[in-house]
Protein backbone atom coordinates (compact mmCIF):
# COMPACT_ATOMS: atom_id res chain seq x y z
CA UNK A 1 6.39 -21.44 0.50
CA UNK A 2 5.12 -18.93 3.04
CA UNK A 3 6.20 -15.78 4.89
CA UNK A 4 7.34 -16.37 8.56
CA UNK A 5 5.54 -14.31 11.48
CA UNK A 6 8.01 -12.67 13.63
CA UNK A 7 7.97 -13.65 17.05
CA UNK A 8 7.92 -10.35 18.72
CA UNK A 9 5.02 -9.34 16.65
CA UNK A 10 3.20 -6.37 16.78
CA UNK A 11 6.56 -4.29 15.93
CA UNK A 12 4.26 -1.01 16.48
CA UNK A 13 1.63 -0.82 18.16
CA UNK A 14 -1.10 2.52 19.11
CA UNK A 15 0.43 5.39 21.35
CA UNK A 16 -1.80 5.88 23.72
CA UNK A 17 -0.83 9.47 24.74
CA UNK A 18 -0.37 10.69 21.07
CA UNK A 19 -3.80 11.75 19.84
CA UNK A 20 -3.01 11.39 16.43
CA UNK A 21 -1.95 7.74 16.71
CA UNK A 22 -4.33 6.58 19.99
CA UNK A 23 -6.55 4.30 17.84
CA UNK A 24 -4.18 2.19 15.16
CA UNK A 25 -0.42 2.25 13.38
CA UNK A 26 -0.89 -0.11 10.33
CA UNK A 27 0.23 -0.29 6.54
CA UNK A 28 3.74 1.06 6.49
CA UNK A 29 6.11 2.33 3.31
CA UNK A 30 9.68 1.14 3.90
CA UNK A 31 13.55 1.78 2.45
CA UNK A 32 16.62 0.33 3.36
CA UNK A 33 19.54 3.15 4.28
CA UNK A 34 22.58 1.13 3.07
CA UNK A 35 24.32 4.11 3.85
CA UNK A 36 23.21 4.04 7.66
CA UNK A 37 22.64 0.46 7.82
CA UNK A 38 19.18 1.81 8.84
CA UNK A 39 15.55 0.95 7.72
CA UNK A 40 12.84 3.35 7.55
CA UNK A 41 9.12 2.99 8.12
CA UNK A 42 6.47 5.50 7.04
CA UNK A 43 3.17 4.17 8.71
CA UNK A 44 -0.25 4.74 8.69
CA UNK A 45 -1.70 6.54 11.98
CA UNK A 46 -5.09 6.63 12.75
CA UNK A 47 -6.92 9.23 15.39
CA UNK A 48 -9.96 8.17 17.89
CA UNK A 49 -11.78 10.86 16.63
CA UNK A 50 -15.26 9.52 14.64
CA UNK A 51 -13.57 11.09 11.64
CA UNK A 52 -10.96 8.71 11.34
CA UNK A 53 -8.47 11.09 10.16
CA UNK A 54 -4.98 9.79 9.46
CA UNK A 55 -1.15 10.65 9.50
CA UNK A 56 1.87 9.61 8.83
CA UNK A 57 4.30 8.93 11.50
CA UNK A 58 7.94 7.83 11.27
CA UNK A 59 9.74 5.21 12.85
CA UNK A 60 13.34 3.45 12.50
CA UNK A 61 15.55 0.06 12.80
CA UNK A 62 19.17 -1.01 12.95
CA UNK A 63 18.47 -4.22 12.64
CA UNK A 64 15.22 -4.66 10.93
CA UNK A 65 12.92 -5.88 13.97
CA UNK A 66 13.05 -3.59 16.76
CA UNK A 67 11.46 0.32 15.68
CA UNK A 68 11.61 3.53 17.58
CA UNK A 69 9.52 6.15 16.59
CA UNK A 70 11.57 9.50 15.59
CA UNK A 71 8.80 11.86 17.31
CA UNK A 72 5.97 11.93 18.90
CA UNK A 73 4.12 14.76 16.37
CA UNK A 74 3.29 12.92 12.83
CA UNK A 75 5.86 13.39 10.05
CA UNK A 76 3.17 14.85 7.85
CA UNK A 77 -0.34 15.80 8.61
CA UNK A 78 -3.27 16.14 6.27
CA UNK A 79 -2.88 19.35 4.31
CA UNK A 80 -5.23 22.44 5.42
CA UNK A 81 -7.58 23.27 2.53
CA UNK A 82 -6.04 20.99 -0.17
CA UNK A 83 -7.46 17.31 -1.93
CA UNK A 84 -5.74 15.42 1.10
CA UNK A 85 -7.30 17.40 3.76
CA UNK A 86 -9.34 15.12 5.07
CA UNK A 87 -6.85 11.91 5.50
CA UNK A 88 -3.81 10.59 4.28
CA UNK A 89 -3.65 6.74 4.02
CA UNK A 90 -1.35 3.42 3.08
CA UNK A 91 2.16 5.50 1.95
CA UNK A 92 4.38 3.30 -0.24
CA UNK A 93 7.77 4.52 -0.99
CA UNK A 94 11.26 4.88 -3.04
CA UNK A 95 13.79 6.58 -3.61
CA UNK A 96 15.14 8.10 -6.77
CA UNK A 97 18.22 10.42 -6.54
CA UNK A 98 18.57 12.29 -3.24
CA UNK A 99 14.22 12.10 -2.80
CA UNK A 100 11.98 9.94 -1.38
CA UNK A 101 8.82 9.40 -3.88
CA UNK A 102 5.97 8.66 -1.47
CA UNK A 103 2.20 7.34 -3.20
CA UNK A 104 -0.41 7.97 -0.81
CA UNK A 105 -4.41 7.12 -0.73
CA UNK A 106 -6.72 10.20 0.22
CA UNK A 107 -10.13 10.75 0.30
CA UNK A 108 -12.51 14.20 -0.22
CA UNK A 109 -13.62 14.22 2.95
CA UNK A 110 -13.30 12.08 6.20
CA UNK A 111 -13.68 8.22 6.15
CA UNK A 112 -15.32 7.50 9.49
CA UNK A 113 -14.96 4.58 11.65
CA UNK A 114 -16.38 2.25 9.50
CA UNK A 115 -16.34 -0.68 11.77
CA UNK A 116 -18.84 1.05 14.00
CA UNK A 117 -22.88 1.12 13.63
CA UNK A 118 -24.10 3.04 10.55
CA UNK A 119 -26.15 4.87 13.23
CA UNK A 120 -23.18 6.32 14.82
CA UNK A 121 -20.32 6.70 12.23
CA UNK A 122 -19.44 10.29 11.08
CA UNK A 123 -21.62 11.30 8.09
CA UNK A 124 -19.63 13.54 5.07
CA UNK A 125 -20.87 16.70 4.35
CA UNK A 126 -23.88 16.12 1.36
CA UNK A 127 -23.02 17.13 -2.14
CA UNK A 128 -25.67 18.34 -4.64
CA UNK A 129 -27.42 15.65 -6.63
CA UNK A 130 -25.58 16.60 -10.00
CA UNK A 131 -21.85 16.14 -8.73
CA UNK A 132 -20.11 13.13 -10.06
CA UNK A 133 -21.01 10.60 -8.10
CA UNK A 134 -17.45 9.56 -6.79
CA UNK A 135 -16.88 12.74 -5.29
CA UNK A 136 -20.60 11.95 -3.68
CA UNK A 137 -19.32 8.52 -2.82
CA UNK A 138 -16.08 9.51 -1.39
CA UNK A 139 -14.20 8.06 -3.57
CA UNK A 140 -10.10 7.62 -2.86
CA UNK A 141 -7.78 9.34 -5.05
CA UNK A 142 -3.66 8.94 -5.09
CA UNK A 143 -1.26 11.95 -4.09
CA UNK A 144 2.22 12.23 -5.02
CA UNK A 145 4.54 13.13 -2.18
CA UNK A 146 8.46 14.39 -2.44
CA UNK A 147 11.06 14.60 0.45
CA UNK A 148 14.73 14.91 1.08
CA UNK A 149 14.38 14.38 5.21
CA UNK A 150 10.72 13.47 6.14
CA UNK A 151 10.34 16.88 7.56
CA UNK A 152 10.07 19.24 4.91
CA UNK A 153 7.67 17.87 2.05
CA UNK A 154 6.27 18.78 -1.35
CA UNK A 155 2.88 17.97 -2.32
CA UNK A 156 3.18 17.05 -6.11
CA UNK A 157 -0.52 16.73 -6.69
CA UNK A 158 -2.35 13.72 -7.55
CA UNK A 159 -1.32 10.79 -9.81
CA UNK A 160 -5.38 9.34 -10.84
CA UNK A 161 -7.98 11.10 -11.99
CA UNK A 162 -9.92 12.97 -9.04
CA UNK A 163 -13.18 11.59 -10.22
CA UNK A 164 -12.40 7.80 -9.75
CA UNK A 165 -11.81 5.43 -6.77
CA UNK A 166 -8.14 4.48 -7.53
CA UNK A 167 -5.88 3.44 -4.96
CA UNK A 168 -2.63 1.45 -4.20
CA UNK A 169 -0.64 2.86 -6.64
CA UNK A 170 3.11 1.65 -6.59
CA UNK A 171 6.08 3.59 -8.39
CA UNK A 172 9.02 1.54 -9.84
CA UNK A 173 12.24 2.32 -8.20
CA UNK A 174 13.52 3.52 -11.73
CA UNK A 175 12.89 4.19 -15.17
CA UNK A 176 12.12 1.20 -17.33
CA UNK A 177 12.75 2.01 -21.18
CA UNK A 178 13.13 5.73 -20.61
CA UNK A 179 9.57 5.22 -18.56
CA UNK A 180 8.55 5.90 -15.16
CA UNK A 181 6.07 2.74 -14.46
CA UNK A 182 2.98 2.55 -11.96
CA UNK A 183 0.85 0.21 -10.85
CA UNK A 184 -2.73 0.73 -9.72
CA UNK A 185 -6.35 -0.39 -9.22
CA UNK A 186 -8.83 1.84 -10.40
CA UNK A 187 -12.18 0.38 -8.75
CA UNK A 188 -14.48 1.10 -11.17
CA UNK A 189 -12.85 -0.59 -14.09
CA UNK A 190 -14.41 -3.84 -14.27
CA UNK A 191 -16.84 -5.40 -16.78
CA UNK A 192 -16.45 -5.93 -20.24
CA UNK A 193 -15.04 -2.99 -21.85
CA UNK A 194 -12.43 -3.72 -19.33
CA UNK A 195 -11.78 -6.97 -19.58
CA UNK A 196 -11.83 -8.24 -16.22
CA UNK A 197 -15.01 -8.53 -13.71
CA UNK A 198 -13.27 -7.72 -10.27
CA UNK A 199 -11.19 -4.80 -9.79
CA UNK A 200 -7.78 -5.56 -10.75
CA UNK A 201 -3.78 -4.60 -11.11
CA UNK A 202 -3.45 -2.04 -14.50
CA UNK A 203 -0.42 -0.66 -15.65
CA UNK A 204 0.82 2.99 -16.56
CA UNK A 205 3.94 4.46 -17.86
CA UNK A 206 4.44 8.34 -18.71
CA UNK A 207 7.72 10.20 -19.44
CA UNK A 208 7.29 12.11 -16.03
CA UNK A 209 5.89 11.60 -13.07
CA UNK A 210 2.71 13.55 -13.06
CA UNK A 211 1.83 12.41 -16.20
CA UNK A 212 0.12 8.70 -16.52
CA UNK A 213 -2.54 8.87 -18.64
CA UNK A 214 -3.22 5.39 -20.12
CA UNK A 215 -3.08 1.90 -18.36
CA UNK A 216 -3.02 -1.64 -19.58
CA UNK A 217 -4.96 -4.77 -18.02
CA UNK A 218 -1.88 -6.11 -15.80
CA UNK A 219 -3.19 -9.07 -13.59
CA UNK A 220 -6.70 -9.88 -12.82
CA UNK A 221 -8.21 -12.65 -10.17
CA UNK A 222 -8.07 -16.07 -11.32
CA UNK A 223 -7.89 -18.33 -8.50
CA UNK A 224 -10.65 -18.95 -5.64
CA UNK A 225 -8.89 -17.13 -2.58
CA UNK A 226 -8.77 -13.92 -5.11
CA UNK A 227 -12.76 -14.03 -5.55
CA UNK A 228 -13.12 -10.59 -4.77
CA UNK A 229 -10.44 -8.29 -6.17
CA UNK A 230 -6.73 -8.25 -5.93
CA UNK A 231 -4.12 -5.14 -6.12
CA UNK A 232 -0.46 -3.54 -5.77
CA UNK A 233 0.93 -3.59 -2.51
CA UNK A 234 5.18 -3.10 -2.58
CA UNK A 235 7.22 -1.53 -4.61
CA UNK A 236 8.52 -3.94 -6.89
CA UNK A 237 12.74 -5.27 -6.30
CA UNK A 238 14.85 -5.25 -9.67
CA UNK A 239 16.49 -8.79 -10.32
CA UNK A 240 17.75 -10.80 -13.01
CA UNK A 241 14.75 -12.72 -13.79
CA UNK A 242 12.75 -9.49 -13.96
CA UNK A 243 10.64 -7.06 -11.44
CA UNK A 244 9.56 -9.10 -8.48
CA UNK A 245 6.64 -7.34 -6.18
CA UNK A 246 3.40 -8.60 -3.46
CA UNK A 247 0.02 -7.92 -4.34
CA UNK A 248 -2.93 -8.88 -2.14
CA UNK A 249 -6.08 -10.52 -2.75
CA UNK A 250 -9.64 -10.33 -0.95
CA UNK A 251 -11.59 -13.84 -1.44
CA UNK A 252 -15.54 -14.13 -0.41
CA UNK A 253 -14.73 -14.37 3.29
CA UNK A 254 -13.29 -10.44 2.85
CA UNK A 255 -9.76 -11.81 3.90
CA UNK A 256 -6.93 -10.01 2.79
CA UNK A 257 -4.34 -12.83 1.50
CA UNK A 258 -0.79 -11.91 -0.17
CA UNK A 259 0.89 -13.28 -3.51
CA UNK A 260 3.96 -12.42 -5.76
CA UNK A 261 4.75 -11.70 -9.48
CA UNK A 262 7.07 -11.39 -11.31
CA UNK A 263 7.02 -8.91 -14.06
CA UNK A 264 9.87 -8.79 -17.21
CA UNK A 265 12.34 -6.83 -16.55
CA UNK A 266 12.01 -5.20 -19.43
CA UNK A 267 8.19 -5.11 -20.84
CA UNK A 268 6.86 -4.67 -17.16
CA UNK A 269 3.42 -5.42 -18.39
CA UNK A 270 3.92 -8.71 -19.43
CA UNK A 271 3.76 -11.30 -16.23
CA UNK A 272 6.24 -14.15 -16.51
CA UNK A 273 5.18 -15.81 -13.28
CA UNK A 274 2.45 -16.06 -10.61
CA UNK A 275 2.06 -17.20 -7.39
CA UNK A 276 -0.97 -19.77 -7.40
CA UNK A 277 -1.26 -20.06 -3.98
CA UNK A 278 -1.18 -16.94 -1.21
CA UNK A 279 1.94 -16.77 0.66
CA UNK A 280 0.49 -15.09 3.54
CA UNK A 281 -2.87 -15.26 5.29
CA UNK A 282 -4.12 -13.66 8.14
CA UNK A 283 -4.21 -16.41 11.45
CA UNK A 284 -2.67 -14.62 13.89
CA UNK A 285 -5.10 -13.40 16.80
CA UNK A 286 -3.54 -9.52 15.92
CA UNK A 287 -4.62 -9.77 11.95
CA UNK A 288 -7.78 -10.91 12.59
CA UNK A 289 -9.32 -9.14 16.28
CA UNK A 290 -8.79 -5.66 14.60
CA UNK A 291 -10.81 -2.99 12.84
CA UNK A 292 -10.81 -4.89 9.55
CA UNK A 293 -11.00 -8.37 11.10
CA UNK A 294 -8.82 -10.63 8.48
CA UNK A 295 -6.37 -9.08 6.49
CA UNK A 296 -2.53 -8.35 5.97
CA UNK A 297 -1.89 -5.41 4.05
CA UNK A 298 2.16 -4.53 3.29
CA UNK A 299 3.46 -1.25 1.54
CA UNK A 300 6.67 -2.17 1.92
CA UNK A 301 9.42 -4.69 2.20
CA UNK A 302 13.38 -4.28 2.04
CA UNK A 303 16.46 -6.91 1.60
CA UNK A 304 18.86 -7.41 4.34
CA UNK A 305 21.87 -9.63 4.03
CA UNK A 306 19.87 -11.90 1.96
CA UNK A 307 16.58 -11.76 4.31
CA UNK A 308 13.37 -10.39 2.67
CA UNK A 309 11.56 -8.04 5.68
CA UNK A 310 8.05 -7.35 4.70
CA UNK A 311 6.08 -5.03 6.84
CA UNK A 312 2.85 -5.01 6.85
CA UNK A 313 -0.33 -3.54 8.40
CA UNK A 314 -2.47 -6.25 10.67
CA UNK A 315 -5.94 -6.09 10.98
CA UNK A 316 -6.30 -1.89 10.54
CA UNK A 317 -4.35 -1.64 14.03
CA UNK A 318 -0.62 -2.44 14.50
CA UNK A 319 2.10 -3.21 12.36
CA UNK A 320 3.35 -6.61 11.80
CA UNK A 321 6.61 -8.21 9.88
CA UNK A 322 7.21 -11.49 8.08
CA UNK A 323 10.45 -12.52 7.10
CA UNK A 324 11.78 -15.35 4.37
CA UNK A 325 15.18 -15.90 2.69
CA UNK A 326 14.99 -13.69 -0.65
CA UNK A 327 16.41 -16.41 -2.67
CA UNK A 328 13.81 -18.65 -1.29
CA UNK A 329 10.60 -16.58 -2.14
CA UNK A 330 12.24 -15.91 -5.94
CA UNK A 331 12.87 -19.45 -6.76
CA UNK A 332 9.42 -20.42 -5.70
CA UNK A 333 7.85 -17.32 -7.24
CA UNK A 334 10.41 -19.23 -10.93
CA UNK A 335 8.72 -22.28 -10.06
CA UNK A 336 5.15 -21.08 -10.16
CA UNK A 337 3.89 -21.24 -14.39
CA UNK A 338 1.77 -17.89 -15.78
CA UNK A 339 -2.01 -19.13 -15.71
């Protein structure tokens, strides 16, 4: 089973007269309004600039494939002086009560363009030779984002610890056993004490939002096209047979390639099935002549009428979607035993 390229791929695409979204539009969060009858997308926008700073910019659907962008200034824009000044990156989204809960990758200071010659990308600012050496490093950290309209926003703080790469986080669309649940994929948390040797999917749950503070081993690489390292991508959809949510996996030719589990609906740590084959590679000429040649990258998929829409980020410079009946991907993802 494998997700179907739409035809009128790239849905989004660079703006060449908006500065901050001139170079690439990629990775977008996504909700269904079943109220409207209207999807959302929160992407990823990237500046020219050699900093590389990103944005967030906000686009919408009636029917799923064709977007319009709501305005030509970013919904939200790094903060001035705060721990996401420098960028804000790869938003994934729901939507609890009347909010939006929006996870978001930043970084200390800029990333640069990282596709460019070493000789000419932009260089951080040095720190002294005793500071952890993530914040030397740049590591990426995870912010916590609230909003009612996608114009007025609260900046909840972060969600990891500041002092370790950790990155695509994904929030559960509600409480699980009284528990908020995350996934995430700290980088750094490999070897034996951990019990995996690539970075992989851990598991958190805290009685409030701001407060994970211990993770369990969730899913780790085991098959050849996951050589490298594999992590959280979508929020996860509630069904009868338990949490179902995409995850992506870098093999040794760096491509990015997509799977699915399914988690129990209700012990979300515990995987009941695995995909054991990707259901998405990159082939198109758009995912792979990009800034990150090879990869799909979704934050976000939503359930129309029975069709699965997953939207996903191509390459590090335009926005693609995939489509497959729902029913279709779950029964295969049934089929597919726990290795």
């Amino acid at each position: 089973m494998k997700l179907q390229r739409y035809g009128g791929n790239p849905i989004l695409s660079p703006h060449p007269d908006h500065d901050w979204e001139d170079l690439a539009v990629f990775n977008p969060a996504a909700w269904y309004d079943a109220e409207k009858q209207q999807v959302l997308l929160l992407y990823r926008a990237a500046e020219s600039h050699p900093e590389y700073k990103c944005y967030f910019g906000l686009a919408t659907s009636d029917d799923g494939y064709q977007f319009q962008r709501v305005s030509d200034r970013p919904a939200l824009a790094p903060s001035v002086d705060g721990f996401d000044a420098s960028t804000i990156q790869d938003p994934r989204m729901v939507k609890i009560g009347e909010y939006y809960y929006v996870t978001y990758a930043c970084r200390h200071f800029p990333f640069g363009q990282f596709w460019v010659p070493k000789q000419q990308q932009y260089r951080p600012p040095e720190c002294p030779a005793d500071f952890p050496c993530y914040l030397r490093h740049n590591a990426t950290l995870t912010g916590l984002l609230l909003t009612r309209d996608f114009r007025t926003w609260i900046r909840a703080g972060t969600l990891t610890d500041p002092l370790r790469d950790d990155r695509d986080v994904v929030l559960f669309p509600e409480k699980v056993g009284g528990k908020y649940v995350m996934l995430h994929r700290p980088l750094q948390w490999v070897g034996p004490p951990y019990g995996t040797e690539h970075p992989a999917i851990w598991i958190s749950t805290a009685d409030d939002l701001m407060g994970f503070r211990e993770s369990r081993l969730l899913a780790r690489q085991q098959f050849a096209w996951e050589a490298n390292k594999i992590g959280a991508n979508t929020p996860p959809i509630k069904t009868e047979h338990g949490w179902l949510t995409i995850y992506h996996a870098v093999g040794t030719d760096k491509y990015y390639r997509l799977g699915a589990l399914l988690l129990d609906l209700e012990d979300p740590s515990r995987v009941t099935h695995r995909t054991t084959d990707w259901i998405m590679q990159p082939e198109a000429d758009y995912e792979i002549d990009g800034y990150y040649r090879g990869c799909v990258f979704p934050c976000g998929k939503v359930v129309i009428d029975g069709t699965l829409f997953v939207y996903y980020g191509a390459a590090d410079k335009c926005v693609g979607l995939a489509t497959c009946r729902w029913e279709e991907l779950l029964d295969y993802v049934l089929s597919c035993p726990v290795v």
